[in-house]
PDB file of N, CA and C in Angstrom:
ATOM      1  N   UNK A   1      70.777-321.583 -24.073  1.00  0.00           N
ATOM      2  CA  UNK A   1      69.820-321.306 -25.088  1.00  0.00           C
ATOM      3  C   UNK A   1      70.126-320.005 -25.816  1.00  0.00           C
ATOM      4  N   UNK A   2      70.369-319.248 -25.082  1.00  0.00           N
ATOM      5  CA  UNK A   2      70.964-317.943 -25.733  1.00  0.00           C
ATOM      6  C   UNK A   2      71.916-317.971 -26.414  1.00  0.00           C
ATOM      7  N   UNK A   3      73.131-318.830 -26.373  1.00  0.00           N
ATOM      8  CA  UNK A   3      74.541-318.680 -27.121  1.00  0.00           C
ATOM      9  C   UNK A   3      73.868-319.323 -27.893  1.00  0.00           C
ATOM     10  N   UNK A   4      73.255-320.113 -28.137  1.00  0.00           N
ATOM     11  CA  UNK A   4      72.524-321.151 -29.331  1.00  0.00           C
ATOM     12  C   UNK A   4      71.903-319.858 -30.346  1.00  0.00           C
ATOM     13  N   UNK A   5      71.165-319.260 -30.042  1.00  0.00           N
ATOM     14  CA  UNK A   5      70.527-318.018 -30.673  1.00  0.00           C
ATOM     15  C   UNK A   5      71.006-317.418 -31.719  1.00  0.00           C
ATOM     16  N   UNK A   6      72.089-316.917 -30.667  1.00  0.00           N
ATOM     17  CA  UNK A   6      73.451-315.897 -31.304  1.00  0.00           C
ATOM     18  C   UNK A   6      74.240-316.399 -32.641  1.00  0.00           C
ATOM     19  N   UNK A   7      74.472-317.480 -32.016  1.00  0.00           N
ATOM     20  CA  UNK A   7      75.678-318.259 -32.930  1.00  0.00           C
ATOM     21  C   UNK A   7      75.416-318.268 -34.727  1.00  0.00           C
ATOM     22  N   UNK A   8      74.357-318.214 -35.384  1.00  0.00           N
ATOM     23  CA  UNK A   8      74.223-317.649 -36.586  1.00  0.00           C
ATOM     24  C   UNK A   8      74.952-316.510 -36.777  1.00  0.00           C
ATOM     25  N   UNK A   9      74.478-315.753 -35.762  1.00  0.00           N
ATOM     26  CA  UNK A   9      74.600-314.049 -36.430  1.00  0.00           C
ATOM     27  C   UNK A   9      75.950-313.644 -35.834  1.00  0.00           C
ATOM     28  N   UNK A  10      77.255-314.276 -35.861  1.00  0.00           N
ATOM     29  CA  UNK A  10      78.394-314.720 -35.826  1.00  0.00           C
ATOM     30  C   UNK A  10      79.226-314.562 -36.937  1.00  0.00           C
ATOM     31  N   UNK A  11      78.671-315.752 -37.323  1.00  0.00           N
ATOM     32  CA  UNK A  11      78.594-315.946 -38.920  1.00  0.00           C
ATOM     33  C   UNK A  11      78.557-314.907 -39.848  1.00  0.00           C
ATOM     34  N   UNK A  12      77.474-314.600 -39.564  1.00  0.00           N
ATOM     35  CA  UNK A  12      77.377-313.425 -40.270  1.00  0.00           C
ATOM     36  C   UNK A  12      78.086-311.787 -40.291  1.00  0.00           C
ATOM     37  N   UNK A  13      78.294-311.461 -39.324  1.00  0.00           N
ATOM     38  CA  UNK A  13      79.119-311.053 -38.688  1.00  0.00           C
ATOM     39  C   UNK A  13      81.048-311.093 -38.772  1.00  0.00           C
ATOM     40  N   UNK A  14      81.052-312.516 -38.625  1.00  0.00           N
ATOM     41  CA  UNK A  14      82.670-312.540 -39.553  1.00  0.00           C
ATOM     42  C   UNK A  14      82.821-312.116 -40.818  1.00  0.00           C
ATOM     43  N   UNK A  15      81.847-312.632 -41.108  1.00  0.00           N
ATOM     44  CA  UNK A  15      81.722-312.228 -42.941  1.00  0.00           C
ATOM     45  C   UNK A  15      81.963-310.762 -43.384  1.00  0.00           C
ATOM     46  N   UNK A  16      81.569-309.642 -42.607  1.00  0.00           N
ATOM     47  CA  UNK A  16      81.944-308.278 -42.737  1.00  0.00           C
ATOM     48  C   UNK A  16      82.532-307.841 -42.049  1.00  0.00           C
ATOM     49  N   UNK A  17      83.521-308.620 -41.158  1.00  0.00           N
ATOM     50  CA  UNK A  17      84.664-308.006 -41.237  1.00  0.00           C
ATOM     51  C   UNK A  17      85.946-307.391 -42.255  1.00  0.00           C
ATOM     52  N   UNK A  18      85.914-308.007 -42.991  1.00  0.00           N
ATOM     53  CA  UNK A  18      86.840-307.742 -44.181  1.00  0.00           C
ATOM     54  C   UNK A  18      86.169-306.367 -44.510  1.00  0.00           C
ATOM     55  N   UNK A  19      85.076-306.358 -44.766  1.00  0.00           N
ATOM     56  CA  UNK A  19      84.168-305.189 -45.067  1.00  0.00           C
ATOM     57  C   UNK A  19      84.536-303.744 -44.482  1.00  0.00           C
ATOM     58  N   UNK A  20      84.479-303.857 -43.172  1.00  0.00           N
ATOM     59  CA  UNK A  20      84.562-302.936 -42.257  1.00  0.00           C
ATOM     60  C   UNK A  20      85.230-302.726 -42.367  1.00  0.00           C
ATOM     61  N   UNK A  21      86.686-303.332 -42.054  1.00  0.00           N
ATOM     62  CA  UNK A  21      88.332-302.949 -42.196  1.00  0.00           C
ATOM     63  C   UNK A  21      88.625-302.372 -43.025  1.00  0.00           C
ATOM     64  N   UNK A  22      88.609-302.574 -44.614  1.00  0.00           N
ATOM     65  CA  UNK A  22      88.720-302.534 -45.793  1.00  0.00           C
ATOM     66  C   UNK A  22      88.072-300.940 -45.700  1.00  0.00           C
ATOM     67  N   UNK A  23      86.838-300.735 -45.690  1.00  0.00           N
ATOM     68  CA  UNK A  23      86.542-299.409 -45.281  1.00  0.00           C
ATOM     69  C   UNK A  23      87.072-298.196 -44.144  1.00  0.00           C
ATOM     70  N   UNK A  24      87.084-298.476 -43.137  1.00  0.00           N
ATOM     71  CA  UNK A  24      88.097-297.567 -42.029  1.00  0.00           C
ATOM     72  C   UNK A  24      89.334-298.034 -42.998  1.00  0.00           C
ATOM     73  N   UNK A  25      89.965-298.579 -43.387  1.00  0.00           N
ATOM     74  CA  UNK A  25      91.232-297.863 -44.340  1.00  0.00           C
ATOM     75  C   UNK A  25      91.297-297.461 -45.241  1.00  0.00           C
ATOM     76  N   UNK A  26      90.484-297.273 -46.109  1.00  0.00           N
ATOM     77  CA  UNK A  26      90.033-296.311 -47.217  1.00  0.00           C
ATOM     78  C   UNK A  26      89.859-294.884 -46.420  1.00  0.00           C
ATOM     79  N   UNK A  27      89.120-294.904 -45.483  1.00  0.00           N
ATOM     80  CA  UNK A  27      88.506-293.558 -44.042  1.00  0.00           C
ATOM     81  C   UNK A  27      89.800-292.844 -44.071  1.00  0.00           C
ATOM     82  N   UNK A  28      90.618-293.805 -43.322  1.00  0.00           N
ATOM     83  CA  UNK A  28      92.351-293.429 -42.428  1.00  0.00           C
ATOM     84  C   UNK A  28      93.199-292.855 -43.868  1.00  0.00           C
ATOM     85  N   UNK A  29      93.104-293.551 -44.901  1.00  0.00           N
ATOM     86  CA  UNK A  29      93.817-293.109 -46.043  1.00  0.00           C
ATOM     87  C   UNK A  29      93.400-291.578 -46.615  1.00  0.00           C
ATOM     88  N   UNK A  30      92.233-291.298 -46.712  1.00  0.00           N
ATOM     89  CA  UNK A  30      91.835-290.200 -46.826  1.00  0.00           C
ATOM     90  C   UNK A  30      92.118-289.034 -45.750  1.00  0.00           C
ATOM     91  N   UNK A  31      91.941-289.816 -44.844  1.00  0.00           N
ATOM     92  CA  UNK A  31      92.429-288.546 -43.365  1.00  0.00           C
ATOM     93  C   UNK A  31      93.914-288.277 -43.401  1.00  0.00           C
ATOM     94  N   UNK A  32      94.814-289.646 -43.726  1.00  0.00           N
ATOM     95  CA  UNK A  32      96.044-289.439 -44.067  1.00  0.00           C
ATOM     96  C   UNK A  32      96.048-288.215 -45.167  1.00  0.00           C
ATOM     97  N   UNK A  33      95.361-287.911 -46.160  1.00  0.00           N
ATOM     98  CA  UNK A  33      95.830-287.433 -47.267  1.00  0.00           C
ATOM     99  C   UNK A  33      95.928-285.877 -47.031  1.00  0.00           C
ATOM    100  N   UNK A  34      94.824-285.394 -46.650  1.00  0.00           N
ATOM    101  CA  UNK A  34      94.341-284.370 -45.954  1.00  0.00           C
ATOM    102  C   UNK A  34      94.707-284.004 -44.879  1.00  0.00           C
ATOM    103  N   UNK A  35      95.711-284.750 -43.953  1.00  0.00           N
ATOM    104  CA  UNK A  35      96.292-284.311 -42.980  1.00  0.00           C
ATOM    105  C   UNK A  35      97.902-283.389 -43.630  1.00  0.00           C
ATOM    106  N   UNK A  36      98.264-284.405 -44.906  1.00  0.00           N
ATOM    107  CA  UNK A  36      98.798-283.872 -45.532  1.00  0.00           C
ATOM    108  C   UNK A  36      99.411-282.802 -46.209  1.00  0.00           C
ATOM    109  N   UNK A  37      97.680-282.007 -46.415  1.00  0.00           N
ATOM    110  CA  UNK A  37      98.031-281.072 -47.156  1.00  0.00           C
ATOM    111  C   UNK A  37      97.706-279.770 -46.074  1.00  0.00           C
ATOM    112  N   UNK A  38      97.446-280.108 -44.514  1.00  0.00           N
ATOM    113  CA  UNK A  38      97.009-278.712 -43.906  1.00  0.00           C
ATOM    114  C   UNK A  38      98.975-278.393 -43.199  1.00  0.00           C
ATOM    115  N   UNK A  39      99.928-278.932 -43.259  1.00  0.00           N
ATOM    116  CA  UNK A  39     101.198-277.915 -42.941  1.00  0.00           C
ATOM    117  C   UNK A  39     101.147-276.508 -44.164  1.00  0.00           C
ATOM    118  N   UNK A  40     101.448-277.368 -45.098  1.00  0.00           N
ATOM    119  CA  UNK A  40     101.514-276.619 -46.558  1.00  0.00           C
ATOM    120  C   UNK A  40     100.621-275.107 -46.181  1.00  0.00           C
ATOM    121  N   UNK A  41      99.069-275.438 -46.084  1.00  0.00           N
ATOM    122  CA  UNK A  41      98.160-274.054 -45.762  1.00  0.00           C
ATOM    123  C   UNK A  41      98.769-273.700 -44.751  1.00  0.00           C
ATOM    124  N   UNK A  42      98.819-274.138 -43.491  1.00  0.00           N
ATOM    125  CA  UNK A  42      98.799-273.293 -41.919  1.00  0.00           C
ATOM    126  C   UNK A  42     100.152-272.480 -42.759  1.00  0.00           C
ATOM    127  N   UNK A  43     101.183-273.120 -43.311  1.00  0.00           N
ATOM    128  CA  UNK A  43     102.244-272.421 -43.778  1.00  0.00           C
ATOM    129  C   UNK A  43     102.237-270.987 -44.315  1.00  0.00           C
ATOM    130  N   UNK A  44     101.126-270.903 -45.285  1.00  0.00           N
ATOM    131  CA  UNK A  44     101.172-270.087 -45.700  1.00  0.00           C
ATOM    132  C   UNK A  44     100.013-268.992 -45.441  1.00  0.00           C
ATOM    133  N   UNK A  45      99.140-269.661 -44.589  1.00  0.00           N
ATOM    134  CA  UNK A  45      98.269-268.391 -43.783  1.00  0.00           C
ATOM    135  C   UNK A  45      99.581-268.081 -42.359  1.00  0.00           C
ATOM    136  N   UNK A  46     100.421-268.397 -42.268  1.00  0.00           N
ATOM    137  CA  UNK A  46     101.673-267.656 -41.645  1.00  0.00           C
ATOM    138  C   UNK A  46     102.118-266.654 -42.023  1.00  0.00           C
ATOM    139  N   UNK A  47     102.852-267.052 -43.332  1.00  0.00           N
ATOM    140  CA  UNK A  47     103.115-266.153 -44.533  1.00  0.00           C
ATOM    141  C   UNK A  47     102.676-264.539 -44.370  1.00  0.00           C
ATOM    142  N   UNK A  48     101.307-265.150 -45.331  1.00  0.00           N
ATOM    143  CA  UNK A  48     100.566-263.779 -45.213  1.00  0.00           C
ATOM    144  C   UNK A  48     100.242-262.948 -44.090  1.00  0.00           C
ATOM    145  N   UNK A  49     100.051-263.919 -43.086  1.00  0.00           N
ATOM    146  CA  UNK A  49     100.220-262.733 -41.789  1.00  0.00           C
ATOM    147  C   UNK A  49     101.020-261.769 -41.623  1.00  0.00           C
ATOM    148  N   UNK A  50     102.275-262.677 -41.569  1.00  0.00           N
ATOM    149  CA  UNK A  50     103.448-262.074 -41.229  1.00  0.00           C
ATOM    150  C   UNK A  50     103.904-260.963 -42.518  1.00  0.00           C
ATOM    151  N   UNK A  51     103.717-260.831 -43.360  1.00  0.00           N
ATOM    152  CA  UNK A  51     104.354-260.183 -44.567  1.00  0.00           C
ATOM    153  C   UNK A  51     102.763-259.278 -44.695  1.00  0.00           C
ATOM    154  N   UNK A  52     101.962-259.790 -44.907  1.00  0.00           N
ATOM    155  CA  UNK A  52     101.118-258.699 -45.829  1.00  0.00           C
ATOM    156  C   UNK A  52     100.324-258.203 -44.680  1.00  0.00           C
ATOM    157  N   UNK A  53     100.030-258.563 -43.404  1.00  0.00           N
ATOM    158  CA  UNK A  53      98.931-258.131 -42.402  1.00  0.00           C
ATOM    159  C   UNK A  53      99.869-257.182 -41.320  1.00  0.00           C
ATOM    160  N   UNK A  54     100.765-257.749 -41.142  1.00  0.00           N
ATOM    161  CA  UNK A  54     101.825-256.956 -39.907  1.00  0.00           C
ATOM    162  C   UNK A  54     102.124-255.554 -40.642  1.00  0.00           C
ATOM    163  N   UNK A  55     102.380-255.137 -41.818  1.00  0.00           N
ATOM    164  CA  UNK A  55     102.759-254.343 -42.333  1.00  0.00           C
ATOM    165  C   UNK A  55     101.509-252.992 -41.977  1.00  0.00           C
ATOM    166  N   UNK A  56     100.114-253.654 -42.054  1.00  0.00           N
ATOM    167  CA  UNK A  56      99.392-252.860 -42.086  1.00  0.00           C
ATOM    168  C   UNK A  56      99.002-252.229 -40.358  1.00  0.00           C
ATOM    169  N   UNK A  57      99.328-253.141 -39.965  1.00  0.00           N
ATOM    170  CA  UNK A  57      98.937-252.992 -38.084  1.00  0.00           C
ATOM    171  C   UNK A  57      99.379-251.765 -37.624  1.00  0.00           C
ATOM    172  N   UNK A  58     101.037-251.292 -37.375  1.00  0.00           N
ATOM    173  CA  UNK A  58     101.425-250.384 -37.026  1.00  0.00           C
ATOM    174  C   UNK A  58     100.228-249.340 -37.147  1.00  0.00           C
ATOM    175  N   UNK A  59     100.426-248.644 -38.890  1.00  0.00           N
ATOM    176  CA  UNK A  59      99.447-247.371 -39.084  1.00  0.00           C
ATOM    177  C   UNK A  59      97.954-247.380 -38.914  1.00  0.00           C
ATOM    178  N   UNK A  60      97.587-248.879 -38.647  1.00  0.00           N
ATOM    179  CA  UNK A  60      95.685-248.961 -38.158  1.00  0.00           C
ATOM    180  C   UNK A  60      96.350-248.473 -36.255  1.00  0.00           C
ATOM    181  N   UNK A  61      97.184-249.069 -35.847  1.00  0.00           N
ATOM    182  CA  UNK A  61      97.361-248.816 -34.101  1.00  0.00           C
ATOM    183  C   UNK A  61      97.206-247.222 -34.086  1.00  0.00           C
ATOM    184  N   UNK A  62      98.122-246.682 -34.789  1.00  0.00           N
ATOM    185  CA  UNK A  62      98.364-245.168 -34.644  1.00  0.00           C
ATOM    186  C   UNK A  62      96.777-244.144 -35.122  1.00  0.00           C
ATOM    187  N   UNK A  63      96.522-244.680 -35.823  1.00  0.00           N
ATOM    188  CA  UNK A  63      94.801-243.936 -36.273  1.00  0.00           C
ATOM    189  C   UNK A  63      94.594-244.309 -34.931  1.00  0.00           C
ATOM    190  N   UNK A  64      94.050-245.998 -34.393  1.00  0.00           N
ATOM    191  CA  UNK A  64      92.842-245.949 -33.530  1.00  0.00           C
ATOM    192  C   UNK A  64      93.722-245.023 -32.361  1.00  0.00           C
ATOM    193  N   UNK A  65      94.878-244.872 -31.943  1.00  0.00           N
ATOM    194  CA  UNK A  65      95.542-244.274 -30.720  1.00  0.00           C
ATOM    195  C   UNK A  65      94.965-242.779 -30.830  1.00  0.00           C
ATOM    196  N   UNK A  66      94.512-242.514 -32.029  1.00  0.00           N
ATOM    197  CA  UNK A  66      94.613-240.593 -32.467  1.00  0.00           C
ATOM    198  C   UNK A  66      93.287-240.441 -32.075  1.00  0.00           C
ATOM    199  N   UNK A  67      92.033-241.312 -32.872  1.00  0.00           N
ATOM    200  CA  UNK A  67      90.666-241.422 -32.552  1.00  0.00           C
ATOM    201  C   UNK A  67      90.828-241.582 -31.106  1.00  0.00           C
ATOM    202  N   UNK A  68      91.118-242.238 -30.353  1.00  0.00           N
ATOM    203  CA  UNK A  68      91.260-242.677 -28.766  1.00  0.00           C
ATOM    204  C   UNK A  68      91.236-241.245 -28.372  1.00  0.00           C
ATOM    205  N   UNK A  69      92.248-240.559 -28.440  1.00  0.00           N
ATOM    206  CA  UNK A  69      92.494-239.377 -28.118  1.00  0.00           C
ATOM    207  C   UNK A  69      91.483-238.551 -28.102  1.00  0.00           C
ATOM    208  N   UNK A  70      91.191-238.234 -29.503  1.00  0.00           N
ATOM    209  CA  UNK A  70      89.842-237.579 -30.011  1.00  0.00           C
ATOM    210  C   UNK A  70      88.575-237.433 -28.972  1.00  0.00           C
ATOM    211  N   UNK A  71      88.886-238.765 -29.094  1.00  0.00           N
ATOM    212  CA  UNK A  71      87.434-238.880 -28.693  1.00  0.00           C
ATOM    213  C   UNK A  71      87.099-238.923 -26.725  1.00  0.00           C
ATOM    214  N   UNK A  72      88.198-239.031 -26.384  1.00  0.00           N
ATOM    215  CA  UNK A  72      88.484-238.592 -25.010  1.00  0.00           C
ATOM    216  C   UNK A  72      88.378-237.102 -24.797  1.00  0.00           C
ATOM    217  N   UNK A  73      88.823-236.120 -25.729  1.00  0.00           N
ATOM    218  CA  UNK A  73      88.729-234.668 -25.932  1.00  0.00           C
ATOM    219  C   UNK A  73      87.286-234.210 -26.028  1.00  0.00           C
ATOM    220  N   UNK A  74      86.557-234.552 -26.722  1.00  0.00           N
ATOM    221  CA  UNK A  74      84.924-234.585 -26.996  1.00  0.00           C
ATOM    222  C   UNK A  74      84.300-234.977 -26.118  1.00  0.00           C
ATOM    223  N   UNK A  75      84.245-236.523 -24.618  1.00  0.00           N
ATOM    224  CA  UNK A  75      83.531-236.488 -24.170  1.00  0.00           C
ATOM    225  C   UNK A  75      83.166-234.893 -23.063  1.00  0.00           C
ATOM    226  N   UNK A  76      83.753-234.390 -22.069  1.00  0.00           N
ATOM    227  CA  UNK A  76      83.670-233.613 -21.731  1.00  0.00           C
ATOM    228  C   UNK A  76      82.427-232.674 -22.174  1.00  0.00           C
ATOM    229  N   UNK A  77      82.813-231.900 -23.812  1.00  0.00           N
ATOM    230  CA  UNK A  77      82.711-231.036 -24.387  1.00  0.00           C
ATOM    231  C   UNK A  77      80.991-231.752 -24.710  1.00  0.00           C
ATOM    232  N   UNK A  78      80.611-233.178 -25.198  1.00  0.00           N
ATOM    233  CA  UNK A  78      79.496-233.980 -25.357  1.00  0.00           C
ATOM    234  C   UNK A  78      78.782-233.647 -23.789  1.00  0.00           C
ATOM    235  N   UNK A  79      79.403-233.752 -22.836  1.00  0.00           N
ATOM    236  CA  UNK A  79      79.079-233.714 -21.502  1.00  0.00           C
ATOM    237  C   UNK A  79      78.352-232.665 -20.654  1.00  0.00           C
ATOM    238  N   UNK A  80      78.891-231.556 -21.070  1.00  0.00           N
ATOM    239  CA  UNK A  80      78.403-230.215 -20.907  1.00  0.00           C
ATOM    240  C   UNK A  80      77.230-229.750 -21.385  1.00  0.00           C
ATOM    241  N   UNK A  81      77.218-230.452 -22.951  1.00  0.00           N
ATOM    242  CA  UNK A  81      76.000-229.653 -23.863  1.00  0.00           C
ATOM    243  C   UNK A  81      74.913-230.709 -23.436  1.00  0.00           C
ATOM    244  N   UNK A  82      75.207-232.061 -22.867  1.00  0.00           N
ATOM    245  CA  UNK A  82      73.569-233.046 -22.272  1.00  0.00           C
ATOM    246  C   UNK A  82      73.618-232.099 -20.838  1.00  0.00           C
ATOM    247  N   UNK A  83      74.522-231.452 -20.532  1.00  0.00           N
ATOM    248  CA  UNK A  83      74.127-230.864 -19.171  1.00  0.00           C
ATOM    249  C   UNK A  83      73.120-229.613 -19.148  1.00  0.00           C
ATOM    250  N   UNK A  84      73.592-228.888 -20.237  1.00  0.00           N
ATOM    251  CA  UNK A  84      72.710-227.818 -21.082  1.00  0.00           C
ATOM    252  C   UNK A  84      71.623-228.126 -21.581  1.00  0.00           C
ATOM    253  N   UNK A  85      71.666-229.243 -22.009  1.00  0.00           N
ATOM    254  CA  UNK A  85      70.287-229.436 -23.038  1.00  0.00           C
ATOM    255  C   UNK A  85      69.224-230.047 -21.871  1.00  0.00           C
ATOM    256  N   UNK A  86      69.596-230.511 -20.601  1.00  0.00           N
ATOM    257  CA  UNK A  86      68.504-230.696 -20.072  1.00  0.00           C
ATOM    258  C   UNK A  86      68.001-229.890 -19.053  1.00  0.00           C
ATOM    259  N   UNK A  87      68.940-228.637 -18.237  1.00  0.00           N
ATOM    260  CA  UNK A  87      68.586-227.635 -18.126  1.00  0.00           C
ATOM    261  C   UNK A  87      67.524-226.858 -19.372  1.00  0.00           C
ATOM    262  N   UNK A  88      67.711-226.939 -20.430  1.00  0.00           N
ATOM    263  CA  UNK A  88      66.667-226.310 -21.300  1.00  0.00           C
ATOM    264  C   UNK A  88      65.489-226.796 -21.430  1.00  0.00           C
ATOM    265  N   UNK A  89      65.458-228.704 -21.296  1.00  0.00           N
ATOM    266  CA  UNK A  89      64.144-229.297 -20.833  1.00  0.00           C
ATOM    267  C   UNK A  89      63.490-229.064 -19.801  1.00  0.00           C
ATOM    268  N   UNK A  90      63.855-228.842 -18.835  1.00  0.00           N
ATOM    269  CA  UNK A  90      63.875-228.407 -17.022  1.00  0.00           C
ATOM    270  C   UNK A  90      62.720-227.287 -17.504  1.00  0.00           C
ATOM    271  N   UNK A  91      63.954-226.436 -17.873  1.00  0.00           N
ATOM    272  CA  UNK A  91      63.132-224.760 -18.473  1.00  0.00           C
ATOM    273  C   UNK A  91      61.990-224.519 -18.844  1.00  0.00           C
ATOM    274  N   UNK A  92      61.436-225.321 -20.328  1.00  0.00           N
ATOM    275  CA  UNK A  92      60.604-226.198 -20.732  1.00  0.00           C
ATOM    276  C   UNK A  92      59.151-226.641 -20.437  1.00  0.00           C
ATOM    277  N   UNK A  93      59.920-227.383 -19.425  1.00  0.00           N
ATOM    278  CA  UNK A  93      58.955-227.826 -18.636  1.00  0.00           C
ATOM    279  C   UNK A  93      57.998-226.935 -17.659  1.00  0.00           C
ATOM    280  N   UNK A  94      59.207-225.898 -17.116  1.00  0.00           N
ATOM    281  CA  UNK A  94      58.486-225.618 -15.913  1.00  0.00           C
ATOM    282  C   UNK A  94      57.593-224.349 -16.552  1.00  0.00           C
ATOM    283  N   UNK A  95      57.823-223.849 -17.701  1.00  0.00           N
ATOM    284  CA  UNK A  95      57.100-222.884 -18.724  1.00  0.00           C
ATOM    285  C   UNK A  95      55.855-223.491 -18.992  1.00  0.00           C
ATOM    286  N   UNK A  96      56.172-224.970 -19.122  1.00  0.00           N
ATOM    287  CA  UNK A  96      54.601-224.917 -19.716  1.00  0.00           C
ATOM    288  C   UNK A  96      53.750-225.450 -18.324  1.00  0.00           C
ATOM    289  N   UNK A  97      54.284-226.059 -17.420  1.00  0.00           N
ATOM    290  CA  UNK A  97      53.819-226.512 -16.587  1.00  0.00           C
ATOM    291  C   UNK A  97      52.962-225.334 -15.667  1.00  0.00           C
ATOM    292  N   UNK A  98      53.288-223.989 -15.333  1.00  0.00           N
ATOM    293  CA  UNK A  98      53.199-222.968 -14.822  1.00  0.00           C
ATOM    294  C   UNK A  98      52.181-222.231 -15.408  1.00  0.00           C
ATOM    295  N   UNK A  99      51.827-222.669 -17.081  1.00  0.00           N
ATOM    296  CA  UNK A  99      50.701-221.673 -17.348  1.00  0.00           C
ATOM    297  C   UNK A  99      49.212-222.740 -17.696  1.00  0.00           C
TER     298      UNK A  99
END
C-alpha cells in the first residue's frame, strides 16, 4: 500500500532531475571560475609580502628591541618610586590616624 502511495511522486520527481543537475552545474561552473582566479591573488598577496612588507620588518624589530630595552631600564626606577609613594601613604595615614 505504501509503494502504491509513493509511486506518483516518482514521477514527479524524475521530472526534476534534469532540473537539479542542470543547476549544480551551473553551481560547479561558477566554483570552477573562482577557483580560478584565487592562484593569481594568493600570488600576489605573496608578492607584496615579500617585496613591500619584509623590507619594513627589520627596522620595526630593531625599534621594538630598543623600546624592550627601555623599558626594562625604567621598570626598576617605576619600582622604587611605588615603593616611595606608598611609604608616603603609610606616612599619611599614620598622621592623620594619630590625631
Amino acid at each position: 500500500m505504501q509503494v502504491r502511495a509513493v509511486l506518483p511522486q516518482v514521477a514527479s520527481v524524475r521530472a526534476r532531475v534534469p532540473h537539479v543537475v542542470a543547476t549544480i552545474a551551473a553551481v560547479l561552473a561558477q566554483v570552477a571560475a573562482v577557483a580560478a582566479q584565487i592562484p593569481p591573488v594568493a600570488t600576489r598577496i605573496l608578492q607584496v609580502a615579500l617585496v613591500h612588507v619584509r623590507t619594513h620588518v627589520p627596522p620595526v624589530l630593531a625599534e621594538v628591541t630598543a623600546i624592550l630595552v627601555n623599558v626594562l631600564g625604567v621598570v626598576p626606577h617605576v619600582t622604587a618610586i611605588a615603593v616611595q609613594l606608598a611609604a608616603v601613604v603609610a606616612d599619611c595615614f599614620a598622621v592623620l590616624l594619630h590625631t
